[in-house]
N, C-alpha and C. Protein backbone atom coordinates (compact mmCIF):
# COMPACT_ATOMS: atom_id res chain seq x y z
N UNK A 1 2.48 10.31 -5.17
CA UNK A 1 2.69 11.25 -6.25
C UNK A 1 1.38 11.75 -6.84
N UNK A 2 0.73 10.94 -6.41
CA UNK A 2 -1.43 11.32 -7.42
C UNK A 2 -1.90 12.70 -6.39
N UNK A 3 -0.86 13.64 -5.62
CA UNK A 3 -0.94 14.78 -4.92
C UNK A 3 -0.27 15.72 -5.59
N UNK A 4 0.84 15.60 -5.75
CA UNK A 4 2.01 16.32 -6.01
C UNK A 4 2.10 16.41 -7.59
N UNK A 5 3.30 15.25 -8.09
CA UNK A 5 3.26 15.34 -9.54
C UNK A 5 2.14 15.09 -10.58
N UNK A 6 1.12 14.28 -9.94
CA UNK A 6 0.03 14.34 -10.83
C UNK A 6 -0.73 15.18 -11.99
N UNK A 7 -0.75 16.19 -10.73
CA UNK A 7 -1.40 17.43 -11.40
C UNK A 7 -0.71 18.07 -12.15
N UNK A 8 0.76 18.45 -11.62
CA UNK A 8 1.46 18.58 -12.84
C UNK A 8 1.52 18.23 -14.43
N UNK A 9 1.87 16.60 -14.47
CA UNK A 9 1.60 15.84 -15.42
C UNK A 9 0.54 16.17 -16.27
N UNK A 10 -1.03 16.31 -15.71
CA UNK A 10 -2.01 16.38 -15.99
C UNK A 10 -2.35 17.60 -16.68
N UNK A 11 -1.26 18.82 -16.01
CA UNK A 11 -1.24 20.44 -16.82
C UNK A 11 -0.75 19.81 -17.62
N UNK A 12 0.51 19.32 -18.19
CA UNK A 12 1.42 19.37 -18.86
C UNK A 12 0.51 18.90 -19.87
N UNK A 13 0.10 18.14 -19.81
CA UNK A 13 -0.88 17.02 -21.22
C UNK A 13 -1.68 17.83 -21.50
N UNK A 14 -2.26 18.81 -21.31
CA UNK A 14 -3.03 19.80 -22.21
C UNK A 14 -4.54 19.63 -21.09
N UNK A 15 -4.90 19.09 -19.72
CA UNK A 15 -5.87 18.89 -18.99
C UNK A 15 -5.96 19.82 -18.21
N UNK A 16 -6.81 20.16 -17.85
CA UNK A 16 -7.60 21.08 -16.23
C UNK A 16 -7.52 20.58 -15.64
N UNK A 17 -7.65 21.35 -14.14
CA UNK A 17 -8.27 20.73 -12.87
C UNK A 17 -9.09 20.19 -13.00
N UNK A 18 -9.88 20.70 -13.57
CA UNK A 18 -11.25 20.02 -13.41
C UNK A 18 -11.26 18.14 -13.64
N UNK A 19 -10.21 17.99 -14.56
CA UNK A 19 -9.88 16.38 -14.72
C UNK A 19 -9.44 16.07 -13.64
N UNK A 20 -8.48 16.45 -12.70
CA UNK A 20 -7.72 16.13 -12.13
C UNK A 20 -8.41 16.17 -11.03
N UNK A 21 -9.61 16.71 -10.80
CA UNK A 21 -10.63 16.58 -9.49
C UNK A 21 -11.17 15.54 -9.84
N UNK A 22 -11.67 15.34 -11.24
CA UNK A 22 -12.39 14.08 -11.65
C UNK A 22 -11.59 12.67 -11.31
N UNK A 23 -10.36 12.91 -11.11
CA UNK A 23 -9.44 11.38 -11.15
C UNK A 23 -10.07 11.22 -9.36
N UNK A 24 -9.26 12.59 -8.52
CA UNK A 24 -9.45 12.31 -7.41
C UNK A 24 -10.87 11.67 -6.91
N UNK A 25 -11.84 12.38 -7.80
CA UNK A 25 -13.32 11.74 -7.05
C UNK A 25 -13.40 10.55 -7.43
N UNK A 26 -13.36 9.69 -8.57
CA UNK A 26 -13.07 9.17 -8.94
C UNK A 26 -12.19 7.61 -7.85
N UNK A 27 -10.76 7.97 -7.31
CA UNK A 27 -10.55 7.18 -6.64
C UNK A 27 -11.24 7.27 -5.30
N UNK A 28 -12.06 8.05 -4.65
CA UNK A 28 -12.58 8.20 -3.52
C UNK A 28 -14.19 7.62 -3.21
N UNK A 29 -14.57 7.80 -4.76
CA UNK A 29 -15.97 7.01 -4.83
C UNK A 29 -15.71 5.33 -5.01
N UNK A 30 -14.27 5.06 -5.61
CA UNK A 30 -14.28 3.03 -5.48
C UNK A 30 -13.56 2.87 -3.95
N UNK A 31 -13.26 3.60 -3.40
CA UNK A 31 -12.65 3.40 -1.69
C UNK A 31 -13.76 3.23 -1.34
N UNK A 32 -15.03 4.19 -1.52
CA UNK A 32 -15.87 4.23 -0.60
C UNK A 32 -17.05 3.21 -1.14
N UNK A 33 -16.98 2.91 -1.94
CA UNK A 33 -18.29 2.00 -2.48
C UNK A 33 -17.72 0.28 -2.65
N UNK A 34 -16.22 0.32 -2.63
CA UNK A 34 -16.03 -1.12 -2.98
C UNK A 34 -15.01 -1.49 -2.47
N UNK A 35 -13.93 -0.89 -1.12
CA UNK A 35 -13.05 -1.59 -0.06
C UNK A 35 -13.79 -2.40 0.72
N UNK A 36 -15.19 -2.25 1.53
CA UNK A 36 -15.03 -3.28 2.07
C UNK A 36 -15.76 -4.82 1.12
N UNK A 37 -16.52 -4.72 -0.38
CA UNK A 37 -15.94 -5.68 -0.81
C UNK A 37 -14.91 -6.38 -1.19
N UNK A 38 -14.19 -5.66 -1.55
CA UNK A 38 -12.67 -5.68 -1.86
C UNK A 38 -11.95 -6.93 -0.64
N UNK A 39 -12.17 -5.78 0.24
CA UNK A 39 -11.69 -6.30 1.86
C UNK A 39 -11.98 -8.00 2.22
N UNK A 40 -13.33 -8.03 1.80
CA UNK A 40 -13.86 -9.61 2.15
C UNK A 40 -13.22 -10.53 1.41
N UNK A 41 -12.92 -10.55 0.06
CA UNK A 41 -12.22 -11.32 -0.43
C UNK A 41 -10.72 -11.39 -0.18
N UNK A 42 -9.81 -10.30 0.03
CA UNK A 42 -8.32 -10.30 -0.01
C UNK A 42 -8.08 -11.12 1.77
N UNK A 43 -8.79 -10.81 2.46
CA UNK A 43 -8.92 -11.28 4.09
C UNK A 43 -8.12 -13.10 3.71
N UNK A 44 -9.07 -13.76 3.04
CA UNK A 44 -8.53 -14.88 2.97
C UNK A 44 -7.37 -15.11 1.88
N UNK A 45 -6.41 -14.12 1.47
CA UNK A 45 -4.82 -13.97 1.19
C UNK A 45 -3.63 -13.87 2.47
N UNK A 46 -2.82 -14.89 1.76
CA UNK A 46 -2.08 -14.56 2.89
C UNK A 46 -1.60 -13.00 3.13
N UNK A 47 -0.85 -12.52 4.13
CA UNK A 47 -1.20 -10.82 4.33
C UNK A 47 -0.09 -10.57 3.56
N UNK A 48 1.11 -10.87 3.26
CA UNK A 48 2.06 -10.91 2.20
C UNK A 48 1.72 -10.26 1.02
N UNK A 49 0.98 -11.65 0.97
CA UNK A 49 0.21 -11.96 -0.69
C UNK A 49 -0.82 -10.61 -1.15
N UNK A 50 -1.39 -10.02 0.04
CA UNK A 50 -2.50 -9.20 -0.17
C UNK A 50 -1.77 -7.48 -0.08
N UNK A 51 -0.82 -7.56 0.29
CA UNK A 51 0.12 -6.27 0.66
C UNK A 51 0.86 -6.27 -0.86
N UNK A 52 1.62 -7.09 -0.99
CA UNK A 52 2.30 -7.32 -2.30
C UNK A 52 1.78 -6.75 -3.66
N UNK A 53 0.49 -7.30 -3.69
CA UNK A 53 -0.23 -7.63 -4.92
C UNK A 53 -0.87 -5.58 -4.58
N UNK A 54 -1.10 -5.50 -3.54
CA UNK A 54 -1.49 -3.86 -3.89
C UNK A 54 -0.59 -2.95 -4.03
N UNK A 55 0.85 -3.34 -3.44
CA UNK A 55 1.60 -1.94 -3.72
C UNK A 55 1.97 -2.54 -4.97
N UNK A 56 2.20 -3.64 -5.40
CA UNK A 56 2.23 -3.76 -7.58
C UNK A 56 1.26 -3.32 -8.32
N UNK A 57 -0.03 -3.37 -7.91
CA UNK A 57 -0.86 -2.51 -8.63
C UNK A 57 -0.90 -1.18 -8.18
N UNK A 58 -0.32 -0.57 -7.16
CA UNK A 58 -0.62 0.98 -7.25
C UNK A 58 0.79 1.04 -7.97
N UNK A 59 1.83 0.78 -8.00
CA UNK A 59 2.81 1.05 -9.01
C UNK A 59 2.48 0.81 -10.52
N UNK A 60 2.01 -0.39 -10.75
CA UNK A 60 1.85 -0.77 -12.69
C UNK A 60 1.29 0.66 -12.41
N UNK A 61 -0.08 1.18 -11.63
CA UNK A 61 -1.19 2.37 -11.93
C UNK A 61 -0.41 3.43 -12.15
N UNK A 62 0.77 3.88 -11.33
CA UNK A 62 1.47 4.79 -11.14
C UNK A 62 2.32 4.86 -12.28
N UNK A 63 3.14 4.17 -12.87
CA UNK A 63 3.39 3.63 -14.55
C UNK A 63 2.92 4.24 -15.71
N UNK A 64 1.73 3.52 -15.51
CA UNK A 64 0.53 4.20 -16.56
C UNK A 64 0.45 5.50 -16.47
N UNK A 65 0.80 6.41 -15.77
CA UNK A 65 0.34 7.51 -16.39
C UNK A 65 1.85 8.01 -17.25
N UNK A 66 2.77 6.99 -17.51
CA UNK A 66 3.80 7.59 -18.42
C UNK A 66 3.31 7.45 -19.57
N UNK A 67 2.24 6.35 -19.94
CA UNK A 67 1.78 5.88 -21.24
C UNK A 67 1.66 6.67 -22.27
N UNK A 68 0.51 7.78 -21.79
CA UNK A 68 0.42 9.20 -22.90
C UNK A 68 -0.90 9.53 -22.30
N UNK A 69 -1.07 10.54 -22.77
CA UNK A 69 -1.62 11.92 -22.65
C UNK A 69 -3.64 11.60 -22.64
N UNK A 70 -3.49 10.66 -23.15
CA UNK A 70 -5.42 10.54 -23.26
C UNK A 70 -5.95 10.78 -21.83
N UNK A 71 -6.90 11.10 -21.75
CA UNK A 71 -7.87 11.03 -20.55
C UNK A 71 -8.11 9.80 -20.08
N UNK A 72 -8.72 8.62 -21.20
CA UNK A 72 -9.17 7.05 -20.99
C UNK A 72 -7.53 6.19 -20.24
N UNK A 73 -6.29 6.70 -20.56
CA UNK A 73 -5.41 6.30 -20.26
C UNK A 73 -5.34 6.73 -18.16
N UNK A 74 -5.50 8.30 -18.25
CA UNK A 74 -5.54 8.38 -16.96
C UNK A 74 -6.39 7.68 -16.19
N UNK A 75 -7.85 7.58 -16.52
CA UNK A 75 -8.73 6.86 -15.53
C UNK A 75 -8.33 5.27 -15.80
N UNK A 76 -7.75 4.89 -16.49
CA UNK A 76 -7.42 3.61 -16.46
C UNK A 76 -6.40 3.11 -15.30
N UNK A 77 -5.12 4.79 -15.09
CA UNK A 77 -4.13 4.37 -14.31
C UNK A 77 -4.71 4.61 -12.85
N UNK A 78 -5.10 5.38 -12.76
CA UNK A 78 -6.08 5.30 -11.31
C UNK A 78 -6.93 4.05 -10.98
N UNK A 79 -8.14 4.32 -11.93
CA UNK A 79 -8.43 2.56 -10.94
C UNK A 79 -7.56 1.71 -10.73
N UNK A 80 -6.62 0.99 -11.70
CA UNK A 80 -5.53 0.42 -11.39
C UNK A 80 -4.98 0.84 -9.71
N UNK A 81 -4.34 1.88 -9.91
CA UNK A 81 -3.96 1.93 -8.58
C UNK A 81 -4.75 2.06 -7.45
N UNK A 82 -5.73 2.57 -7.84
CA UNK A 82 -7.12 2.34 -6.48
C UNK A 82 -6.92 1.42 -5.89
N UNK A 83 -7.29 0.33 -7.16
CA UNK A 83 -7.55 -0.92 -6.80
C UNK A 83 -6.87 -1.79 -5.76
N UNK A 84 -5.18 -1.56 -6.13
CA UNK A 84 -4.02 -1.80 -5.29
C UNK A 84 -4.25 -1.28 -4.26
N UNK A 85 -4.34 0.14 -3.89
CA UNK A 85 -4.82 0.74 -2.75
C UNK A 85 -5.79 -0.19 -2.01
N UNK A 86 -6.84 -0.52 -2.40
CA UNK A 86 -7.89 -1.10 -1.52
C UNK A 86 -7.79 -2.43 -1.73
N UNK A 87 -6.66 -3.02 -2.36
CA UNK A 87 -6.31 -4.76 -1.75
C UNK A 87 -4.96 -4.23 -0.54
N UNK A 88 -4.13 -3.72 -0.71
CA UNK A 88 -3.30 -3.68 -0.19
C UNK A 88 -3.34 -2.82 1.46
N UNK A 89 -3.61 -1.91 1.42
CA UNK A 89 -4.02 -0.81 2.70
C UNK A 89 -4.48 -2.01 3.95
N UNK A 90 -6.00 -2.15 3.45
CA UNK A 90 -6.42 -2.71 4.76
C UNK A 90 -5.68 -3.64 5.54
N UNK A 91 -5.17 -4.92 4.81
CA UNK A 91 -3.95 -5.94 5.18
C UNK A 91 -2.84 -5.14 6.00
N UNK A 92 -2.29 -4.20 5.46
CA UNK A 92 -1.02 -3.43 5.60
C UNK A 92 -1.03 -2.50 7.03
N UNK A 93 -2.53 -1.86 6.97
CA UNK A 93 -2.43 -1.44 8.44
C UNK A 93 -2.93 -2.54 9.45
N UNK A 94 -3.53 -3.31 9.27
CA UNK A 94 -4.05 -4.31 10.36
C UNK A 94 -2.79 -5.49 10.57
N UNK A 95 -1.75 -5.34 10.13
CA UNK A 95 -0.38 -6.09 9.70
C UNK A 95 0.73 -6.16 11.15
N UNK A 96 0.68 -4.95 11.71
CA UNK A 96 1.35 -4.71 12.58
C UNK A 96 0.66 -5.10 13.98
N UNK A 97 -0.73 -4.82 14.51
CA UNK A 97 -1.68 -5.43 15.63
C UNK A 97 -1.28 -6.45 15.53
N UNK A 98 -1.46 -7.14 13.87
CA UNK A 98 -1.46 -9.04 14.15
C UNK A 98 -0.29 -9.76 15.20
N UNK A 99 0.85 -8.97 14.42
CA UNK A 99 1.76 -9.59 14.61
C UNK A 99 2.59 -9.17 15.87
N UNK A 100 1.64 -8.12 16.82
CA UNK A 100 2.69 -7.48 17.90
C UNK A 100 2.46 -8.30 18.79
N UNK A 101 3.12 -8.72 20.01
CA UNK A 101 2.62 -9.19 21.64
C UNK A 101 1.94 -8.05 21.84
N UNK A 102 0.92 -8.56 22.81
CA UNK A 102 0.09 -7.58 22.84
C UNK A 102 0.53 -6.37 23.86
N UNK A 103 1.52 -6.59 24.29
CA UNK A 103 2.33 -5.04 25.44
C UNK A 103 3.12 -4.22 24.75
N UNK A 104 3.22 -4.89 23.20
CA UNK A 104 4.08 -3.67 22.16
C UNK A 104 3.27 -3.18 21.20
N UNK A 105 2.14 -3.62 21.04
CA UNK A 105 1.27 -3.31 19.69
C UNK A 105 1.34 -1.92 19.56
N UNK A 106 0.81 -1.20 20.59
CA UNK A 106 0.95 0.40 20.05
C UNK A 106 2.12 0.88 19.45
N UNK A 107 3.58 0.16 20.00
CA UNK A 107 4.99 0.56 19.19
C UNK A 107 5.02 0.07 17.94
N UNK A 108 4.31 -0.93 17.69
CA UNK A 108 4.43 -1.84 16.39
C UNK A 108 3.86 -0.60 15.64
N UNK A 109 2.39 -0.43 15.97
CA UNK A 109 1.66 0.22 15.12
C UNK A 109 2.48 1.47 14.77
N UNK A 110 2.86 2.32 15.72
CA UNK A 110 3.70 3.78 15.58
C UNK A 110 4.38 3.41 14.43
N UNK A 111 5.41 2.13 15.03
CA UNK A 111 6.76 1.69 13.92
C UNK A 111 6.32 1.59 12.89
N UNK A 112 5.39 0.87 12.42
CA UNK A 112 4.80 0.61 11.02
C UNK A 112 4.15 2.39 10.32
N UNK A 113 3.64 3.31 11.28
CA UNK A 113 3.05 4.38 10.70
C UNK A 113 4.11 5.04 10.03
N UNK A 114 5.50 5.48 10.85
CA UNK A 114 5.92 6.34 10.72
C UNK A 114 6.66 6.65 9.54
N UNK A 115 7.32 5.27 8.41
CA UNK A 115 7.61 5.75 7.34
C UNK A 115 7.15 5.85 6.24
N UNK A 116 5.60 5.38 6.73
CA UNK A 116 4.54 6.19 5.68
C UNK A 116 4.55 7.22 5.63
N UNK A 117 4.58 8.36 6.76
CA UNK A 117 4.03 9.54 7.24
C UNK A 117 5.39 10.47 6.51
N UNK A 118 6.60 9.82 6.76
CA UNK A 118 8.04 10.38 6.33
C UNK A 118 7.70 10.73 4.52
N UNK A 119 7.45 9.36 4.39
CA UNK A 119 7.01 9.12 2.43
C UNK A 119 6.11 9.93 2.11
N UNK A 120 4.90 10.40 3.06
CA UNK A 120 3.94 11.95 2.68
C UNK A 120 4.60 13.18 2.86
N UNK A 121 5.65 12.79 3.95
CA UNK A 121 6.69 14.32 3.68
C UNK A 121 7.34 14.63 2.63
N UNK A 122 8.24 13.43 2.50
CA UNK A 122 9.17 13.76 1.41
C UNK A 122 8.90 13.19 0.17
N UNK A 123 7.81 12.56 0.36
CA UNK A 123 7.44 11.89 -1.18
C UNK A 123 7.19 13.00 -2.40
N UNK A 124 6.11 13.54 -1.61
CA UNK A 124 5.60 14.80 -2.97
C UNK A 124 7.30 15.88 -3.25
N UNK A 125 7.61 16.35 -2.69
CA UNK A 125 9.47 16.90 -2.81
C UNK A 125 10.15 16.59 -3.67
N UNK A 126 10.61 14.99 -2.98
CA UNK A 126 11.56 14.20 -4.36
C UNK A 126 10.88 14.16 -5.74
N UNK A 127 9.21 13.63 -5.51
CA UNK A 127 8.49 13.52 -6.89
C UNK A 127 8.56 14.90 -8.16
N UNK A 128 8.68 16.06 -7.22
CA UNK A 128 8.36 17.28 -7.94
C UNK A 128 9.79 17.71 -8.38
N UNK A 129 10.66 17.15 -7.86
CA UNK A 129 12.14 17.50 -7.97
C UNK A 129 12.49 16.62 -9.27
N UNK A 130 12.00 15.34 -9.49
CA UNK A 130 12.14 14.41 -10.23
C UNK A 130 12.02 14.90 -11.48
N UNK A 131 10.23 14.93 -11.45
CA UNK A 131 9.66 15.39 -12.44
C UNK A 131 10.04 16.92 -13.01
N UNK A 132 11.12 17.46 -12.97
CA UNK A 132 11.26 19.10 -13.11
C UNK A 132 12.36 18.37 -13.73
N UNK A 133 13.12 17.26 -13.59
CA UNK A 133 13.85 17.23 -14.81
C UNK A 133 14.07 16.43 -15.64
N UNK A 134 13.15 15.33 -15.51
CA UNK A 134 12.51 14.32 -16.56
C UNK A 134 10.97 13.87 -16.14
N UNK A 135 9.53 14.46 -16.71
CA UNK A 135 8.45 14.35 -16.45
C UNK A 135 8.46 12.64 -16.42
N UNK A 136 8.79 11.71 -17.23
CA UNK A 136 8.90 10.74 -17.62
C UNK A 136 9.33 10.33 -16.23
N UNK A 137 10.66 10.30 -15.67
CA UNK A 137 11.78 9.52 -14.83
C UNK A 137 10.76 9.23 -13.27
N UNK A 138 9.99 10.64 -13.13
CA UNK A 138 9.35 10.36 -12.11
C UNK A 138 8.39 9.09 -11.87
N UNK A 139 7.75 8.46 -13.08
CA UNK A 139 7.12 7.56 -13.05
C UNK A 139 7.86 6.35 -12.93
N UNK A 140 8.69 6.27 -13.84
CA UNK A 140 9.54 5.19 -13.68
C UNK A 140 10.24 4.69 -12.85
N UNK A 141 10.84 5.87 -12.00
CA UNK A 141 11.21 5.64 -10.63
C UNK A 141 10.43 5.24 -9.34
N UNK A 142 8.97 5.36 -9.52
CA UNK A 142 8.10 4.98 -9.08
C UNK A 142 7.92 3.54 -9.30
N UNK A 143 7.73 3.00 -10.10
CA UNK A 143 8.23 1.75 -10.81
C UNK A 143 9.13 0.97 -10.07
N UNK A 144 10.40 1.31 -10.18
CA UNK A 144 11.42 0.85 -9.95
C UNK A 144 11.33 0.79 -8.52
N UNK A 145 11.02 1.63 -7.37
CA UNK A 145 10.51 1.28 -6.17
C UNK A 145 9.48 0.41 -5.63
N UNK A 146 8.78 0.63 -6.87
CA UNK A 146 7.89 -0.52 -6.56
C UNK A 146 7.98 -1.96 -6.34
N UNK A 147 8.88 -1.69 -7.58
CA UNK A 147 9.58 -3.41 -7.48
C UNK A 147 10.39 -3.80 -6.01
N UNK A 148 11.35 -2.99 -5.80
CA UNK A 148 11.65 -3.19 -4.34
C UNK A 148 10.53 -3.43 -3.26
N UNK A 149 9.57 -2.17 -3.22
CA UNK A 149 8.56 -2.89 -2.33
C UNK A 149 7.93 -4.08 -1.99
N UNK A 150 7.74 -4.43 -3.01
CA UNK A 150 7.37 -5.47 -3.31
C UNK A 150 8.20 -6.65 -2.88
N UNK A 151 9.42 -6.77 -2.97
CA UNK A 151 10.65 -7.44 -2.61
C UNK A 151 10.59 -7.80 -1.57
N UNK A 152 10.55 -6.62 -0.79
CA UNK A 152 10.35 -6.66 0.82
C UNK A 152 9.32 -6.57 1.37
N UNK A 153 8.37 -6.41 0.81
CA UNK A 153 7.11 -6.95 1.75
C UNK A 153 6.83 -8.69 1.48
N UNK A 154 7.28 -9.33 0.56
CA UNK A 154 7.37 -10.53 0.40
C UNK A 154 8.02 -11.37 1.15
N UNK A 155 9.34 -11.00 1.36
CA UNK A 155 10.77 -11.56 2.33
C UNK A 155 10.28 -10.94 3.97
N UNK A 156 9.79 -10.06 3.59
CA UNK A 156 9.61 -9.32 5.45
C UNK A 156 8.07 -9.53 6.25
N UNK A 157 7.15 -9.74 5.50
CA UNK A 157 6.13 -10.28 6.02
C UNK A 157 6.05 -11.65 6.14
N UNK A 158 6.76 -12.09 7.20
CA UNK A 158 6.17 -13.83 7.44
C UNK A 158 5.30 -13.80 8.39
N UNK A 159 4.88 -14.85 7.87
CA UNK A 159 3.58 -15.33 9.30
C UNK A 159 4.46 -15.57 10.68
N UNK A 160 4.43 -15.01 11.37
CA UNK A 160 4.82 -15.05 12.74
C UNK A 160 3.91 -14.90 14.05
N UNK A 161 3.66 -15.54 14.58
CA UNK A 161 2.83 -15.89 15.79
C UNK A 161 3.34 -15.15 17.01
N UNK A 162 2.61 -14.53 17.37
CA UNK A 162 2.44 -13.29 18.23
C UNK A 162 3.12 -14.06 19.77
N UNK A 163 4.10 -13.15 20.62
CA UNK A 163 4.72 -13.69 21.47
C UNK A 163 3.64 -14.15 22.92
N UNK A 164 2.53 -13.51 22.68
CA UNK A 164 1.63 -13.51 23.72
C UNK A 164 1.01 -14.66 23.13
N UNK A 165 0.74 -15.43 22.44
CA UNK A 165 -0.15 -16.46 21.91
C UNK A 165 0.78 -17.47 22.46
N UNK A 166 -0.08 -18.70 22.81
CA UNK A 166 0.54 -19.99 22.78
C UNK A 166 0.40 -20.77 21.50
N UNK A 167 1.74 -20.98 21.44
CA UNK A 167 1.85 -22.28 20.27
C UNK A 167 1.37 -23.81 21.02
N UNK A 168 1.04 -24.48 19.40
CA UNK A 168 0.68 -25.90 19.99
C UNK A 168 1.86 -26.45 20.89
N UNK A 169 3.11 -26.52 20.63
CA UNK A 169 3.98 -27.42 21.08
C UNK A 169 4.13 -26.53 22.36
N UNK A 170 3.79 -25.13 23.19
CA UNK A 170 4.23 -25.48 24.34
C UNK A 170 2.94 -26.45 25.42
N UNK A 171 2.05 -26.29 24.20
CA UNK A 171 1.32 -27.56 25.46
C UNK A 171 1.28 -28.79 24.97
N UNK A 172 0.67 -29.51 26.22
CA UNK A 172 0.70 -31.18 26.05
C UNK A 172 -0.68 -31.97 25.58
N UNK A 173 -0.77 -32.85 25.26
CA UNK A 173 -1.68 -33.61 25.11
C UNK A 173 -3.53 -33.21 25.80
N UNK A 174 -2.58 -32.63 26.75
CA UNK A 174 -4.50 -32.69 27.82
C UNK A 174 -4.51 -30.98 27.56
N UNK A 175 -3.97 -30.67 27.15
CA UNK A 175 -4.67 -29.08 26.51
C UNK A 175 -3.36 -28.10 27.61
N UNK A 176 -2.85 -28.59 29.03
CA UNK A 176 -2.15 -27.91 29.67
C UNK A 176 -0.93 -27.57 29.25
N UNK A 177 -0.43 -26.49 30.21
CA UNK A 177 1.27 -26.09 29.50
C UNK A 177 2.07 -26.62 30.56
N UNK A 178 3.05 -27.30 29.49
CA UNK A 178 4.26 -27.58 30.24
C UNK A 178 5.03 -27.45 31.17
N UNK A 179 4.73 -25.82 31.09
CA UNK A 179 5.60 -25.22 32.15
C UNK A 179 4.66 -25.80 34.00
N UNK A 180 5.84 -25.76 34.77
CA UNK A 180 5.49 -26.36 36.00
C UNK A 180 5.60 -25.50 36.73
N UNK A 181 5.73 -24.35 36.84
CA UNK A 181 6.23 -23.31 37.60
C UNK A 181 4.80 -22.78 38.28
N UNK A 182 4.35 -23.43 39.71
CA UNK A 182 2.87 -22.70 40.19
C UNK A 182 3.07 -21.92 41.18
């Protein structure tokens, strides 16, 4: 929605573009100066834990801009959601490689792209449709998805061990596998 209804919002409150370029640079200068610190620390979260915790902070961020109208309020809701952005993203795309055998990974990866790519279609649409008849509802509904996301990236990301990897138990003691089949 920081495409679509944003700017809207941002007319509506009595702001320019010119703010609203400022938010965007703004989130593009902490992507670029502080994901891959970001990155080094969330690495040792479980990927759950590190997916979770960013799409809740790009939602609380997304929230915040129902708060009111100040400027200090907007740059507050952006880093917020930056921030989420750059705990959550990196985990989230490297999420699907982890966990594919390695003869499906490219489907994994597709599978995992594609209802992002749907959510850049129709996301800005529904958002602008939203917001045209409660400026307010759009955020909140944002919100309220969030919480679901969140839901399910919790319950749906388990650690699962890739079908091409060997687990300990199919081998034995002397490091070999079980299987007898030469």
């Amino acid at each position: 929605q920081h495409t679509s209804v944003l700017p809207l919002q941002i007319k509506s409150d009595g702001h320019g573009v010119a703010f609203y370029s400022s938010l965007l640079s703004l989130n593009a200068i902490m992507v670029i100066s502080l994901e891959l610190l970001f990155t080094k620390y969330v690495q040792h979260l479980p990927g759950k834990v590190a997916v979770a915790l960013g799409i809740g902070l790009v939602g609380v961020g997304m929230n915040l801009y129902v708060a009111g109208p100040s400027m200090a309020m907007y740059v507050v809701a952006t880093v917020v959601w930056t921030s989420g952005e750059m705990i959550g993203t990196p985990t989230a795309s490297a999420w699907p490689g982890r966990v594919a055998p390695e003869h499906l990974r490219g489907s994994y990866i597709a599978a995992a792209a594609f209802p992002m790519q749907i959510g850049y279609a129709i996301g800005p649409v529904l958002g602008v449709a939203v917001w045209q008849a409660s400026s307010a509802a759009v955020w909140w509904l944002s919100g309220l998805l969030t919480v679901g996301a969140v839901a399910a990236t919790l319950v749906g990301m388990g650690e699962r061990p890739r079908a091409d990897q060997d687990s300990d138990s199919d081998r034995n003691s002397d490091g070999n596998s079980d299987d007898n089949s030469d």
